[in-house]
PDB file of N, CA and C in Angstrom:
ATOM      1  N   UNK A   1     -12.262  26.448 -15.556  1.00  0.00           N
ATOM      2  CA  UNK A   1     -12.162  25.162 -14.885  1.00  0.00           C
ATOM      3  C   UNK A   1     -11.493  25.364 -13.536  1.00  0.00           C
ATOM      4  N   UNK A   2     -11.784  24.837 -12.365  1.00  0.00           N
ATOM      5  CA  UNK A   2     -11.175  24.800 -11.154  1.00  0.00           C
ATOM      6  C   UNK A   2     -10.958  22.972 -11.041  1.00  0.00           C
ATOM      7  N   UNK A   3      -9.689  23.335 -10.404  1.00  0.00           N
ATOM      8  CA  UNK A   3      -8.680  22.237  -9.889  1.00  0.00           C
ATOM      9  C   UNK A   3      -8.649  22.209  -8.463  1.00  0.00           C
ATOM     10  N   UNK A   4      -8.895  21.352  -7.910  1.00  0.00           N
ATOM     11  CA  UNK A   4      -8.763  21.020  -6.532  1.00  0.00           C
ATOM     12  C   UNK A   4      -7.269  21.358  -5.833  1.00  0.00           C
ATOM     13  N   UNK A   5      -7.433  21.997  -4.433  1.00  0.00           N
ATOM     14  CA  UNK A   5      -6.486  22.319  -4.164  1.00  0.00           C
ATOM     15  C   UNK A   5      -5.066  20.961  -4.403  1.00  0.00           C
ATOM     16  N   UNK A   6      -5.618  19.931  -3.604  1.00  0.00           N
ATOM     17  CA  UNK A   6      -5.165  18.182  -3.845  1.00  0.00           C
ATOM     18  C   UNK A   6      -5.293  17.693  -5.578  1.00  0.00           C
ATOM     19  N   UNK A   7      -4.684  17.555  -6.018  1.00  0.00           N
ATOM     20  CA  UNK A   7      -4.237  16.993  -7.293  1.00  0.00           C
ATOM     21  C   UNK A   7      -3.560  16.265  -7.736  1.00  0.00           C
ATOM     22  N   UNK A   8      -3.310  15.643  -8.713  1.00  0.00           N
ATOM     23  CA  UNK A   8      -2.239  14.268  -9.326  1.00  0.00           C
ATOM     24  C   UNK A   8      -2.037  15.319 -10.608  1.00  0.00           C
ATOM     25  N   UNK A   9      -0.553  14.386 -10.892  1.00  0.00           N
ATOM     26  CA  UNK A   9       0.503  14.836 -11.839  1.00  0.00           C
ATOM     27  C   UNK A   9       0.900  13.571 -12.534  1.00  0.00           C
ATOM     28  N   UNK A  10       0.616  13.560 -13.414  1.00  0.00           N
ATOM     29  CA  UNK A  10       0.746  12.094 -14.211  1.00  0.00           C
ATOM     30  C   UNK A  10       2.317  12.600 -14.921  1.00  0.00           C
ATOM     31  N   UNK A  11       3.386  11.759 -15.279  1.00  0.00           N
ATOM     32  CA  UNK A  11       4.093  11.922 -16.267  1.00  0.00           C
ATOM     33  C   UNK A  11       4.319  10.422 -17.105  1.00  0.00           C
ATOM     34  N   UNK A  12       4.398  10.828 -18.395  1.00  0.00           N
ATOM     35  CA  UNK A  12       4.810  10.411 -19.433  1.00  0.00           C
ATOM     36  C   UNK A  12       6.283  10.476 -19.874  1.00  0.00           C
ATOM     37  N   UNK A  13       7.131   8.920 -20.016  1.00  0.00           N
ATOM     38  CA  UNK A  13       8.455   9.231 -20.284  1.00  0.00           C
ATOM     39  C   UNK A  13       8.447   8.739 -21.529  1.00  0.00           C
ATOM     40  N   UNK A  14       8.671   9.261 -22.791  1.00  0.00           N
ATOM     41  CA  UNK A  14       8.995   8.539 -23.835  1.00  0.00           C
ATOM     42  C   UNK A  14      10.142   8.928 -24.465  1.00  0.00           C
ATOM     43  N   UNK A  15      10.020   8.460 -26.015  1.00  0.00           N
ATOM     44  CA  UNK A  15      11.120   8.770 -26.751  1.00  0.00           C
ATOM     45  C   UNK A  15      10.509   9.823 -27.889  1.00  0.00           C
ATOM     46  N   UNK A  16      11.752  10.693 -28.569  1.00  0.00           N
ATOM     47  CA  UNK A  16      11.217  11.885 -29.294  1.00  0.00           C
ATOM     48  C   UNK A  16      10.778  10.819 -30.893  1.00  0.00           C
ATOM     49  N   UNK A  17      10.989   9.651 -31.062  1.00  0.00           N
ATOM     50  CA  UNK A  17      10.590   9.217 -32.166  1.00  0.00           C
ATOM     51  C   UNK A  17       9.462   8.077 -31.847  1.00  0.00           C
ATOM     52  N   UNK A  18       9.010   7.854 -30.824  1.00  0.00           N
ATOM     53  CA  UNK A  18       7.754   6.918 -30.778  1.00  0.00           C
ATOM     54  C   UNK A  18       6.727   7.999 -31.548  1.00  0.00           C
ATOM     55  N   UNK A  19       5.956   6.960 -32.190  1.00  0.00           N
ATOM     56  CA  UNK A  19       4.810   7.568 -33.120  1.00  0.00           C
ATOM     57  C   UNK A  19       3.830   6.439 -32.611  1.00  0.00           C
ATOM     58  N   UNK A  20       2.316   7.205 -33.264  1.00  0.00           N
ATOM     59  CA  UNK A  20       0.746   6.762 -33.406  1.00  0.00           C
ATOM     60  C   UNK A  20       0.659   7.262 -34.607  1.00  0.00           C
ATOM     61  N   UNK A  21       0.288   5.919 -35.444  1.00  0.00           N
ATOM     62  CA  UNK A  21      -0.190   6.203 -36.912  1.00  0.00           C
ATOM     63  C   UNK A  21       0.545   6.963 -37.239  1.00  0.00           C
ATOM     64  N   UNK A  22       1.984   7.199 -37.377  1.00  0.00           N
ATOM     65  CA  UNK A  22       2.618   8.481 -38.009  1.00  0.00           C
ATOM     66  C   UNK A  22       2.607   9.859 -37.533  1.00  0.00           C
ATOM     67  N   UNK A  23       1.787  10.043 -36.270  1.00  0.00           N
ATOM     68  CA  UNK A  23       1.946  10.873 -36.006  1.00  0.00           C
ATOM     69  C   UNK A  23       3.253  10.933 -34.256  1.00  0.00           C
ATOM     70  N   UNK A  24       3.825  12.040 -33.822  1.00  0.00           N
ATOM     71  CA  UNK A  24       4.156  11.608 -32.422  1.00  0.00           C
ATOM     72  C   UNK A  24       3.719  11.429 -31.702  1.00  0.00           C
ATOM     73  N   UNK A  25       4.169  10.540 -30.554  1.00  0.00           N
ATOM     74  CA  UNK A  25       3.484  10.283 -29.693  1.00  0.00           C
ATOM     75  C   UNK A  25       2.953  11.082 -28.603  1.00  0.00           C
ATOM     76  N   UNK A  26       4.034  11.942 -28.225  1.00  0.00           N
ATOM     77  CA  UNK A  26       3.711  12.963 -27.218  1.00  0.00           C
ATOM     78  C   UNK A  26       2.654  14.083 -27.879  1.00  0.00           C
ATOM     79  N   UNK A  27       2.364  14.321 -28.868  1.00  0.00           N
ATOM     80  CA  UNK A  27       1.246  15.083 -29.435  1.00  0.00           C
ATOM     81  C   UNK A  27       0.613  14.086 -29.426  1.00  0.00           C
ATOM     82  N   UNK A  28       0.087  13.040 -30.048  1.00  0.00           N
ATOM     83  CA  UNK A  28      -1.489  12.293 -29.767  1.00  0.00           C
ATOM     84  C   UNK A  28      -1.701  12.325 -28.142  1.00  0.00           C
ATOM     85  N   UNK A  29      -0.593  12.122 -27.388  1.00  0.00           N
ATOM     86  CA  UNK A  29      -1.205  12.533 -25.554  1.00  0.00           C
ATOM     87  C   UNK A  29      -1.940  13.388 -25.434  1.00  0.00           C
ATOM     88  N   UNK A  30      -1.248  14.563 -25.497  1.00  0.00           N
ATOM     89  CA  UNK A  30      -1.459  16.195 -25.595  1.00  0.00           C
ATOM     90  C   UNK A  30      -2.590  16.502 -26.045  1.00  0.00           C
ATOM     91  N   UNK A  31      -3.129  16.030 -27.265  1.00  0.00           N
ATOM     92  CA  UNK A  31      -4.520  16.380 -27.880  1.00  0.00           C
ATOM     93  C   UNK A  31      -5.489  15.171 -27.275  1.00  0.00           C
ATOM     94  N   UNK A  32      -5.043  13.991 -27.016  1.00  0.00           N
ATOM     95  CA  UNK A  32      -5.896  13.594 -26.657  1.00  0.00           C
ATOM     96  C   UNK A  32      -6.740  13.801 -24.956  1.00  0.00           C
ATOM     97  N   UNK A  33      -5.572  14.108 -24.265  1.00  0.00           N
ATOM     98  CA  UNK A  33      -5.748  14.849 -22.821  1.00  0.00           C
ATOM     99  C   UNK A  33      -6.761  16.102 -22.973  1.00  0.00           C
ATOM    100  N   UNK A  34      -5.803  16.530 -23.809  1.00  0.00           N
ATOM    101  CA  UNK A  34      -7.375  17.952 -24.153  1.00  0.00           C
ATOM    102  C   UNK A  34      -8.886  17.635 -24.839  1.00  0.00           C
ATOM    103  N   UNK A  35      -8.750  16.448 -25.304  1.00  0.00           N
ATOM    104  CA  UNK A  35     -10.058  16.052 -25.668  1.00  0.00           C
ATOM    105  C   UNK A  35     -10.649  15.809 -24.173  1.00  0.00           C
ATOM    106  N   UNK A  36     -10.029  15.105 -23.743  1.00  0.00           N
ATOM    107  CA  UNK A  36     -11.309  14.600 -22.314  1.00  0.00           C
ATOM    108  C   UNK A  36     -11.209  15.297 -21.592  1.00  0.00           C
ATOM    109  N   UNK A  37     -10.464  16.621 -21.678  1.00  0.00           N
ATOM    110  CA  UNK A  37     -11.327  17.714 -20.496  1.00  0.00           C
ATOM    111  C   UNK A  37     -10.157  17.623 -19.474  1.00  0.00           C
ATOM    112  N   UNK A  38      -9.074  17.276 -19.624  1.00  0.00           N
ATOM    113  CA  UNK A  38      -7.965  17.458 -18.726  1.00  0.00           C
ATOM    114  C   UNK A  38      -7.218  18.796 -18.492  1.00  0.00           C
ATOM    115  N   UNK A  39      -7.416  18.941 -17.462  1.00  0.00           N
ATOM    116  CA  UNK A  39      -6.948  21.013 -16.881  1.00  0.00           C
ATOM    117  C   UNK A  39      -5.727  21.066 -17.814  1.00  0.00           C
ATOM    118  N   UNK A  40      -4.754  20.186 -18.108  1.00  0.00           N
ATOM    119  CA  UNK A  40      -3.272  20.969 -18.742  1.00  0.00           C
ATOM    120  C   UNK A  40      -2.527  20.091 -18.986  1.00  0.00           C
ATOM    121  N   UNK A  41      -1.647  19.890 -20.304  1.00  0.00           N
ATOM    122  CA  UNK A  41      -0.386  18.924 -20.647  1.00  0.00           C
ATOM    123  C   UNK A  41       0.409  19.830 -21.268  1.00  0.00           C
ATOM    124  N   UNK A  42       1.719  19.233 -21.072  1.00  0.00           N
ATOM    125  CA  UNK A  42       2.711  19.891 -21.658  1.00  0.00           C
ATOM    126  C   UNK A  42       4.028  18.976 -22.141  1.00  0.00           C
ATOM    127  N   UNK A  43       4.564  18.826 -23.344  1.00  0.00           N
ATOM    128  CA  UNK A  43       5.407  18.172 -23.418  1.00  0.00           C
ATOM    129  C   UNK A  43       6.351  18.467 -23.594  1.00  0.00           C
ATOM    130  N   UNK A  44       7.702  18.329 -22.869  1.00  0.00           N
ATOM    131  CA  UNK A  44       9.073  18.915 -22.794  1.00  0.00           C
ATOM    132  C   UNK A  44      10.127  17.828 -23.543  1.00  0.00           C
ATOM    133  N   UNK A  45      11.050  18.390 -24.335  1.00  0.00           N
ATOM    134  CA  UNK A  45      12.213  17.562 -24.861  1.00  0.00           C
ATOM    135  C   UNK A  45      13.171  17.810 -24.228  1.00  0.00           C
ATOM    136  N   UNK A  46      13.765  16.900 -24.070  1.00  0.00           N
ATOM    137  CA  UNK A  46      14.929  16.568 -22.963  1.00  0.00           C
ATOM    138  C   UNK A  46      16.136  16.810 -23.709  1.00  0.00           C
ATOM    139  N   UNK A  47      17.309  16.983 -23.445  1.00  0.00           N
ATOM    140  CA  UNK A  47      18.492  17.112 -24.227  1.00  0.00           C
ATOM    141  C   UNK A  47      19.534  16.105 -23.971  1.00  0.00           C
ATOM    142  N   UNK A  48      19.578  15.677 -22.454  1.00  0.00           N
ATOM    143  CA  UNK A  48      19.853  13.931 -22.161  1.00  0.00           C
ATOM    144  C   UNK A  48      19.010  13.585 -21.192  1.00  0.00           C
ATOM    145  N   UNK A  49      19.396  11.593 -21.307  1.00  0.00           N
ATOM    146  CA  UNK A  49      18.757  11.001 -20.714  1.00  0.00           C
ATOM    147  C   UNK A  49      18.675   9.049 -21.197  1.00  0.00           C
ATOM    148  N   UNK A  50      17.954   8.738 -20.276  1.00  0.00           N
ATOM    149  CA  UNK A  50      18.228   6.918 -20.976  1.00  0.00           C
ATOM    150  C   UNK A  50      17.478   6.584 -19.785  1.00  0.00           C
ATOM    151  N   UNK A  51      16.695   5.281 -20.719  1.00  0.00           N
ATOM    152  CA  UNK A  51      15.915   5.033 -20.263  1.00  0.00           C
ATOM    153  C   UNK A  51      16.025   3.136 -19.469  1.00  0.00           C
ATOM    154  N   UNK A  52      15.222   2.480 -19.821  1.00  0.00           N
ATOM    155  CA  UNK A  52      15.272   0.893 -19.437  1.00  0.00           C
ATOM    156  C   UNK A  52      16.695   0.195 -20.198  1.00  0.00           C
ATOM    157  N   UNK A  53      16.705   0.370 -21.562  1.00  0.00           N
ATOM    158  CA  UNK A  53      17.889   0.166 -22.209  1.00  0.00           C
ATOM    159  C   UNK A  53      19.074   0.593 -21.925  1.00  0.00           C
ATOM    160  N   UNK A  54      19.356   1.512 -20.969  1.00  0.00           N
ATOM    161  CA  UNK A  54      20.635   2.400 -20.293  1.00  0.00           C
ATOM    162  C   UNK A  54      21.476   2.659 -21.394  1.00  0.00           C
ATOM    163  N   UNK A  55      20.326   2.965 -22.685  1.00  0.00           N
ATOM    164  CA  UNK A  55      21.162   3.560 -24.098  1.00  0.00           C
ATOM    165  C   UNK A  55      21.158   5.404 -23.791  1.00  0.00           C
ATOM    166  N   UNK A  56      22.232   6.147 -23.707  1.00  0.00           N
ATOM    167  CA  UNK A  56      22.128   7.333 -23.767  1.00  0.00           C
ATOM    168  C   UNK A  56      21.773   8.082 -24.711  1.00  0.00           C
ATOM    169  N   UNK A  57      21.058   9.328 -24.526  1.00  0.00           N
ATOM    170  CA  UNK A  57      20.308   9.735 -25.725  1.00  0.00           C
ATOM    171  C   UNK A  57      20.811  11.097 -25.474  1.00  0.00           C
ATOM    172  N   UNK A  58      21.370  12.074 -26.687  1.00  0.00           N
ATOM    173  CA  UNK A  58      21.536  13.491 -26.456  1.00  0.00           C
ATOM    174  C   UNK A  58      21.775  14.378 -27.315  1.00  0.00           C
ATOM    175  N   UNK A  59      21.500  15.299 -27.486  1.00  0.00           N
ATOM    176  CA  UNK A  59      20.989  16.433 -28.996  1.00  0.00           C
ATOM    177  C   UNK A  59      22.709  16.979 -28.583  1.00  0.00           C
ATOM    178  N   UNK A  60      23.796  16.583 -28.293  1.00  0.00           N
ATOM    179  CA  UNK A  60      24.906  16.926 -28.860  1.00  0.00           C
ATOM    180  C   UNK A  60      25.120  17.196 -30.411  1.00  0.00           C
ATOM    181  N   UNK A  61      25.952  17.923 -30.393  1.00  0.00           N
ATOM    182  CA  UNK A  61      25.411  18.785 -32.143  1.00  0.00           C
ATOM    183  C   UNK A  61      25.645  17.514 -33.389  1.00  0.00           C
ATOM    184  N   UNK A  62      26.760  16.502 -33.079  1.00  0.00           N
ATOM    185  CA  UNK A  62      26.969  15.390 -34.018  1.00  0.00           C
ATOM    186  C   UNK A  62      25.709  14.505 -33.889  1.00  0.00           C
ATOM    187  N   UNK A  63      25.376  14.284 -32.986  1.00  0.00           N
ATOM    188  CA  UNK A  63      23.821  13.342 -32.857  1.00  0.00           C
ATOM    189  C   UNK A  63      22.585  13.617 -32.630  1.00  0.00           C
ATOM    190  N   UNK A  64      22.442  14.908 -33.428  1.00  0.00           N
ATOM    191  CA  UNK A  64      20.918  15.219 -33.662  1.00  0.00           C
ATOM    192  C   UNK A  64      19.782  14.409 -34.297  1.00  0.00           C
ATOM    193  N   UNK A  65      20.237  13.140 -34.504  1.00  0.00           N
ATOM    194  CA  UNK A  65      19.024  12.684 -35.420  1.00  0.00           C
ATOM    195  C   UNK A  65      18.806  11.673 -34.089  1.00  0.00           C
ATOM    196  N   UNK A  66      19.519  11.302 -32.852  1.00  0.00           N
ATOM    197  CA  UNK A  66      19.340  10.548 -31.561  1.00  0.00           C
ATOM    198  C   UNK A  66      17.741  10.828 -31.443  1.00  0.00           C
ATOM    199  N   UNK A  67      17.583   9.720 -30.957  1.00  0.00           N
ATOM    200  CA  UNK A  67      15.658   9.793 -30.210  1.00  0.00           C
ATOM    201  C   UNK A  67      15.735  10.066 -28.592  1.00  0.00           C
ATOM    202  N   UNK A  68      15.911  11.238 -29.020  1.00  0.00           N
ATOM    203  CA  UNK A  68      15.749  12.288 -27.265  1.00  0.00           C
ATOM    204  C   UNK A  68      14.562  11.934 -26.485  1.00  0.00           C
ATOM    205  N   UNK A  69      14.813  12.102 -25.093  1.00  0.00           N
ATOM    206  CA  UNK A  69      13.562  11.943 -24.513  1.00  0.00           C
ATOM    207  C   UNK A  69      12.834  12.893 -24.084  1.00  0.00           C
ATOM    208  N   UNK A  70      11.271  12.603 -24.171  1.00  0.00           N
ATOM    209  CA  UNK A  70      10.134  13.523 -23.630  1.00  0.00           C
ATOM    210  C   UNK A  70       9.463  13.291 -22.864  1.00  0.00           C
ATOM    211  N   UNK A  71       9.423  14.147 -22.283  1.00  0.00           N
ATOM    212  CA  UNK A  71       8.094  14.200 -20.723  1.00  0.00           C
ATOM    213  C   UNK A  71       6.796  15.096 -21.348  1.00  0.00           C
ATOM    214  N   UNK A  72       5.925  13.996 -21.015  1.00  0.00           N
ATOM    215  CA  UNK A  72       4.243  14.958 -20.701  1.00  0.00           C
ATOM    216  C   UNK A  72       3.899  14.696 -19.615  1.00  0.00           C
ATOM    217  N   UNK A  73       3.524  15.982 -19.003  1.00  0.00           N
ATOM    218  CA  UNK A  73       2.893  16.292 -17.856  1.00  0.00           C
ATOM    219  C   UNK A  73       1.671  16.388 -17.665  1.00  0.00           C
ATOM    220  N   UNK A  74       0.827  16.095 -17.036  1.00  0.00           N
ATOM    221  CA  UNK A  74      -0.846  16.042 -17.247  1.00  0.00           C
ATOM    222  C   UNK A  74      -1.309  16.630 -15.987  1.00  0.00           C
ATOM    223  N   UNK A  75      -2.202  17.438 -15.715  1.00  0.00           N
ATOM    224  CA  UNK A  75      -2.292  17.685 -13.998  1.00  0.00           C
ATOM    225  C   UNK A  75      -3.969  18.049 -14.225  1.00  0.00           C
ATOM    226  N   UNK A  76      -4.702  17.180 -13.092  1.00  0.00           N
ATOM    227  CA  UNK A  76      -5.867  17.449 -12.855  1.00  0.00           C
ATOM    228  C   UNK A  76      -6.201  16.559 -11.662  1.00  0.00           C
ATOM    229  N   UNK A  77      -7.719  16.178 -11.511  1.00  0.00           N
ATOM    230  CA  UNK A  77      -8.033  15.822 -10.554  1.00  0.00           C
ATOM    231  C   UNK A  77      -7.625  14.607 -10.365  1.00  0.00           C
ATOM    232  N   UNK A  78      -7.306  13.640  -9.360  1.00  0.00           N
ATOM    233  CA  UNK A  78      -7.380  12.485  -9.545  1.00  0.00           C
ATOM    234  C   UNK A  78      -8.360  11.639 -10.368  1.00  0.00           C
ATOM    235  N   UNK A  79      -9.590  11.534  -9.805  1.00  0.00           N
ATOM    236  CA  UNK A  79     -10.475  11.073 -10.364  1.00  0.00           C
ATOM    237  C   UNK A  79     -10.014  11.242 -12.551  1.00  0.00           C
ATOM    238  N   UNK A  80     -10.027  12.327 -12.493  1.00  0.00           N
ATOM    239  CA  UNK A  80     -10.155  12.095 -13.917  1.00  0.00           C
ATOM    240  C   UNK A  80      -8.759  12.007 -14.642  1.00  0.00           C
ATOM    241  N   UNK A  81      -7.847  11.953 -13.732  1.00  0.00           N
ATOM    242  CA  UNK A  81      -6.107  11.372 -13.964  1.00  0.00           C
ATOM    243  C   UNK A  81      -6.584   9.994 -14.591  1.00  0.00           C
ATOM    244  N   UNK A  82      -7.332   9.406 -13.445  1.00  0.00           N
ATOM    245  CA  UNK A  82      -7.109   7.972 -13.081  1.00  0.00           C
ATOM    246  C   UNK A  82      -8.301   7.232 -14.629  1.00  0.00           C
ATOM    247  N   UNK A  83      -8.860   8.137 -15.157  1.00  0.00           N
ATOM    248  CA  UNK A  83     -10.109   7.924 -15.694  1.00  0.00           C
ATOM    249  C   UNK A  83      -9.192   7.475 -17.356  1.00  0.00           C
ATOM    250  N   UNK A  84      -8.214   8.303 -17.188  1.00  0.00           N
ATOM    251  CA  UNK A  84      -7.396   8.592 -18.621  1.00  0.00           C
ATOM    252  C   UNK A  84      -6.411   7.528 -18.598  1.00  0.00           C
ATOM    253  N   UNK A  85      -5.925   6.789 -17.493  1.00  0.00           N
ATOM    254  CA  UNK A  85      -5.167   5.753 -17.722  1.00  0.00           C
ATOM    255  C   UNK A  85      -4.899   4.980 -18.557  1.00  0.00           C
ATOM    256  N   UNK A  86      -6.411   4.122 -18.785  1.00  0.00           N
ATOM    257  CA  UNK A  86      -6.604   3.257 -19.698  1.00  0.00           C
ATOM    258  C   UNK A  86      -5.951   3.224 -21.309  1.00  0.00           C
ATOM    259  N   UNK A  87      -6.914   4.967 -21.674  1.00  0.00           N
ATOM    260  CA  UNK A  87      -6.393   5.249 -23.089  1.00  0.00           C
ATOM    261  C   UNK A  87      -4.880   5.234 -23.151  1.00  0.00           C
ATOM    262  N   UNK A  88      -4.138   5.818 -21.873  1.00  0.00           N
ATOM    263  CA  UNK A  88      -2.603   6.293 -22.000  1.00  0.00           C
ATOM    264  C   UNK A  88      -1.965   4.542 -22.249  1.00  0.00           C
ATOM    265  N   UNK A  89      -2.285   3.933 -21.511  1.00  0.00           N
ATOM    266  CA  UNK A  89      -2.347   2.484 -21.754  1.00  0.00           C
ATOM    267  C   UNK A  89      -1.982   2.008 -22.447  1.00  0.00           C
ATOM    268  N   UNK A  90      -3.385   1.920 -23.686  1.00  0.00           N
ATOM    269  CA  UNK A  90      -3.569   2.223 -25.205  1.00  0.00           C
ATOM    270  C   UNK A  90      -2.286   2.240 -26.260  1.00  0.00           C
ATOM    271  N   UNK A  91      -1.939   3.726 -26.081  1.00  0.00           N
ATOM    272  CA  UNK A  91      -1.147   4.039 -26.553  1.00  0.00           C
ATOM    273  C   UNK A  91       0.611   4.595 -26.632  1.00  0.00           C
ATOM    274  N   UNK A  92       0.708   4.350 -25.322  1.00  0.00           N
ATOM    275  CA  UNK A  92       2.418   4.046 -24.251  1.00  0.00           C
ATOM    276  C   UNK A  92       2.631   2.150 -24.886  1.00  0.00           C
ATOM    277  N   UNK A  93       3.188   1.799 -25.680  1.00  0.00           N
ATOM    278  CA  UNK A  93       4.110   0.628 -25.935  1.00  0.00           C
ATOM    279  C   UNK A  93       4.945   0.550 -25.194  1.00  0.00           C
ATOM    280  N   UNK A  94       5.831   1.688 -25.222  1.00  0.00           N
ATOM    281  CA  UNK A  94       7.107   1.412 -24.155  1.00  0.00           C
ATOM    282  C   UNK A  94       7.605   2.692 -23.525  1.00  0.00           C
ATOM    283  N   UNK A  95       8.366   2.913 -22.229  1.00  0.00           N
ATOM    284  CA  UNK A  95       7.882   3.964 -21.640  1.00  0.00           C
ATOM    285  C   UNK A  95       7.870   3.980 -20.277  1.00  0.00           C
ATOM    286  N   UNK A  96       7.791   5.133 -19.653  1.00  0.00           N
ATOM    287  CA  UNK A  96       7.679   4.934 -17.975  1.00  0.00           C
ATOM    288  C   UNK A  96       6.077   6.105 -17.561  1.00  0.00           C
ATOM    289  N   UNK A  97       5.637   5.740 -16.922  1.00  0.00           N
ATOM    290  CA  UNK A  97       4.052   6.697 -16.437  1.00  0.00           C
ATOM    291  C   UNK A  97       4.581   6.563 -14.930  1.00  0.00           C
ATOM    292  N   UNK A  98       4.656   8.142 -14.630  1.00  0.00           N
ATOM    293  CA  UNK A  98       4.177   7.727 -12.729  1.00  0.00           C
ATOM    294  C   UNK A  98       3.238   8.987 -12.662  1.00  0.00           C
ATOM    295  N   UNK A  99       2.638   8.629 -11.315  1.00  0.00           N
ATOM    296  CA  UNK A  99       2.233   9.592 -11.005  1.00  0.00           C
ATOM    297  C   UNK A  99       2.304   9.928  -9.710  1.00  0.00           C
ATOM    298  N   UNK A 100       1.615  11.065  -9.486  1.00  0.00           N
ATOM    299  CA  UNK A 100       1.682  11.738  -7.685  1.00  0.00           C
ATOM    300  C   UNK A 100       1.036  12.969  -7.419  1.00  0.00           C
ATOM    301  N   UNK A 101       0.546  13.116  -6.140  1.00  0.00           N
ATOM    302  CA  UNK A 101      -0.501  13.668  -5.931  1.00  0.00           C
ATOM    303  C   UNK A 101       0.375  14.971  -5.805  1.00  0.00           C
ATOM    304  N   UNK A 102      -0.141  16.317  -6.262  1.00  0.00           N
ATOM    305  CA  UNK A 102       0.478  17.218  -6.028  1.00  0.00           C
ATOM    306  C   UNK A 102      -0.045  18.278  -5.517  1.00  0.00           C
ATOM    307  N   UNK A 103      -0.032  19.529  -4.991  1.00  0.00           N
ATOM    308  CA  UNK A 103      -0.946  20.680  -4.575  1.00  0.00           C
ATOM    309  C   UNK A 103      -0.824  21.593  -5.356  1.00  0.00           C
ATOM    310  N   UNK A 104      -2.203  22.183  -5.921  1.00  0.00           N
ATOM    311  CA  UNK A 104      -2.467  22.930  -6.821  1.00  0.00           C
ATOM    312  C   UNK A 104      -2.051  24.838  -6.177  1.00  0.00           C
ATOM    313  N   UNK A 105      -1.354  25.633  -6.182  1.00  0.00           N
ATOM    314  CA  UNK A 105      -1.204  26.652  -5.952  1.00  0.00           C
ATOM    315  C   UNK A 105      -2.177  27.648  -6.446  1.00  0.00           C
ATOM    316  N   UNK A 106      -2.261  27.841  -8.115  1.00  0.00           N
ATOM    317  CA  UNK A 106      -3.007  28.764  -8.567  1.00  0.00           C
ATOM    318  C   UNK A 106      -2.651  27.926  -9.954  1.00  0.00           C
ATOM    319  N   UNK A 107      -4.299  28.051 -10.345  1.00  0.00           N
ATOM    320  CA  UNK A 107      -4.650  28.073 -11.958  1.00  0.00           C
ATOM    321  C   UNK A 107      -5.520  28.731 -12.394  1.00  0.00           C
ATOM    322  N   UNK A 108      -5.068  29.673 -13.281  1.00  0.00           N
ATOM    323  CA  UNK A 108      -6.093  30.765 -13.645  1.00  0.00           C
ATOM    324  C   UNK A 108      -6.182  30.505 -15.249  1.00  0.00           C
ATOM    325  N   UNK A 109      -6.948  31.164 -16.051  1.00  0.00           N
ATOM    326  CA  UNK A 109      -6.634  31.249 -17.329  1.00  0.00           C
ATOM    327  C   UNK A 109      -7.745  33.230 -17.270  1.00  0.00           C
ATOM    328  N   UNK A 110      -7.256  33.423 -18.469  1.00  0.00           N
ATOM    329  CA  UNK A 110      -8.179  34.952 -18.618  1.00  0.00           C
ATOM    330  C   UNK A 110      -9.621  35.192 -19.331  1.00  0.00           C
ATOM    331  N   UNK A 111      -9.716  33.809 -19.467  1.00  0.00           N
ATOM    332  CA  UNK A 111     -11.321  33.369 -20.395  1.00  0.00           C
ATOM    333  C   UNK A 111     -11.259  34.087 -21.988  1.00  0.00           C
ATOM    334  N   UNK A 112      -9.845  34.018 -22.111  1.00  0.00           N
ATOM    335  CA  UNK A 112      -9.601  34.123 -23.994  1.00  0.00           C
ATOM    336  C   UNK A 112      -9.620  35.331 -24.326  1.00  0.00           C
ATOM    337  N   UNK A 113      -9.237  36.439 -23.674  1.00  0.00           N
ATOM    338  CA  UNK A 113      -8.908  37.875 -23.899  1.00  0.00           C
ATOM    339  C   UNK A 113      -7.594  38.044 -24.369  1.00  0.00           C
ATOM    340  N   UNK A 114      -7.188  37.866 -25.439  1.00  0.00           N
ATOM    341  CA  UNK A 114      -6.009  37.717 -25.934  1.00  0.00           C
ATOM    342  C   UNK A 114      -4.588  36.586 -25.613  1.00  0.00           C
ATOM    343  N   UNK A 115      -5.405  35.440 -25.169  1.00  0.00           N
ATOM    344  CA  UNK A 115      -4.927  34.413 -25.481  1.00  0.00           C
ATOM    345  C   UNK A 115      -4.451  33.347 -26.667  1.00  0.00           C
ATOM    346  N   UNK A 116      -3.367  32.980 -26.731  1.00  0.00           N
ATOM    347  CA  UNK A 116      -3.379  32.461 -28.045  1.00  0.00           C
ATOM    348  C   UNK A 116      -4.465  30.779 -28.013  1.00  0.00           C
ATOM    349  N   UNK A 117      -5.071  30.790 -27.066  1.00  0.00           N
ATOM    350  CA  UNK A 117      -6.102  30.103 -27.295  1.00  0.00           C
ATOM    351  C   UNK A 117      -7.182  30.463 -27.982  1.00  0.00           C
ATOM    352  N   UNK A 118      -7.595  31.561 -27.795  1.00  0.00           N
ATOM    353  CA  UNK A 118      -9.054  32.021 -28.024  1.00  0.00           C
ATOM    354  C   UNK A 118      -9.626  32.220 -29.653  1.00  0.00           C
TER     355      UNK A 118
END
């Protein structure tokens, strides 16, 4: 897949316990981004942070069961950023999305020669 040098960077702010159907939320993104053909997501857990509620959230060792926050990152073309909105829509209840156009440096992959994709 090639990515335009010009690109958008979508992020996803949620919480580590929002779910879809039982499952998390930041994984139904993730797989669902890879369903429609989106160059790359990645979802990172945060260790602090707070959101609209200005409730603090943080994997300090007494409050591990806290709902930490996560970022997914999405990066592809605009056009098909903008195409995925809707679904993210969908399924973001509550939450922050921005996005921004970013410049693509290098994306390579090795076409599955010992990738743990392949």
């Amino acid at each position: 897949m090639k990515l335009p040098a010009e690109a958008c960077l979508l992020r996803v702010f949620i919480g580590e316990s929002d779910k879809k159907d039982g499952v998390p939320l930041y994984e139904v993104i993730v797989r669902e981004a890879r369903a429609r053909g989106l160059a790359g997501a990645t979802a990172t857990r945060g260790f602090l942070g707070f959101g609209a509620n200005s409730r603090i959230h943080t994997a300090k060792v007494l409050r591990l069961s806290e709902d930490l926050p996560v970022v997914v990152e999405i990066v592809d073309a605009e056009e098909k950023i903008q195409a995925f909105l809707p679904e993210l829509d969908a399924l973001v209840g509550e939450g922050l999305v921005t996005m921004e156009k970013v410049r693509v440096i290098t994306y390579r992959h090795n076409n599955g020669a010992g990738s743990a994709d392949a």
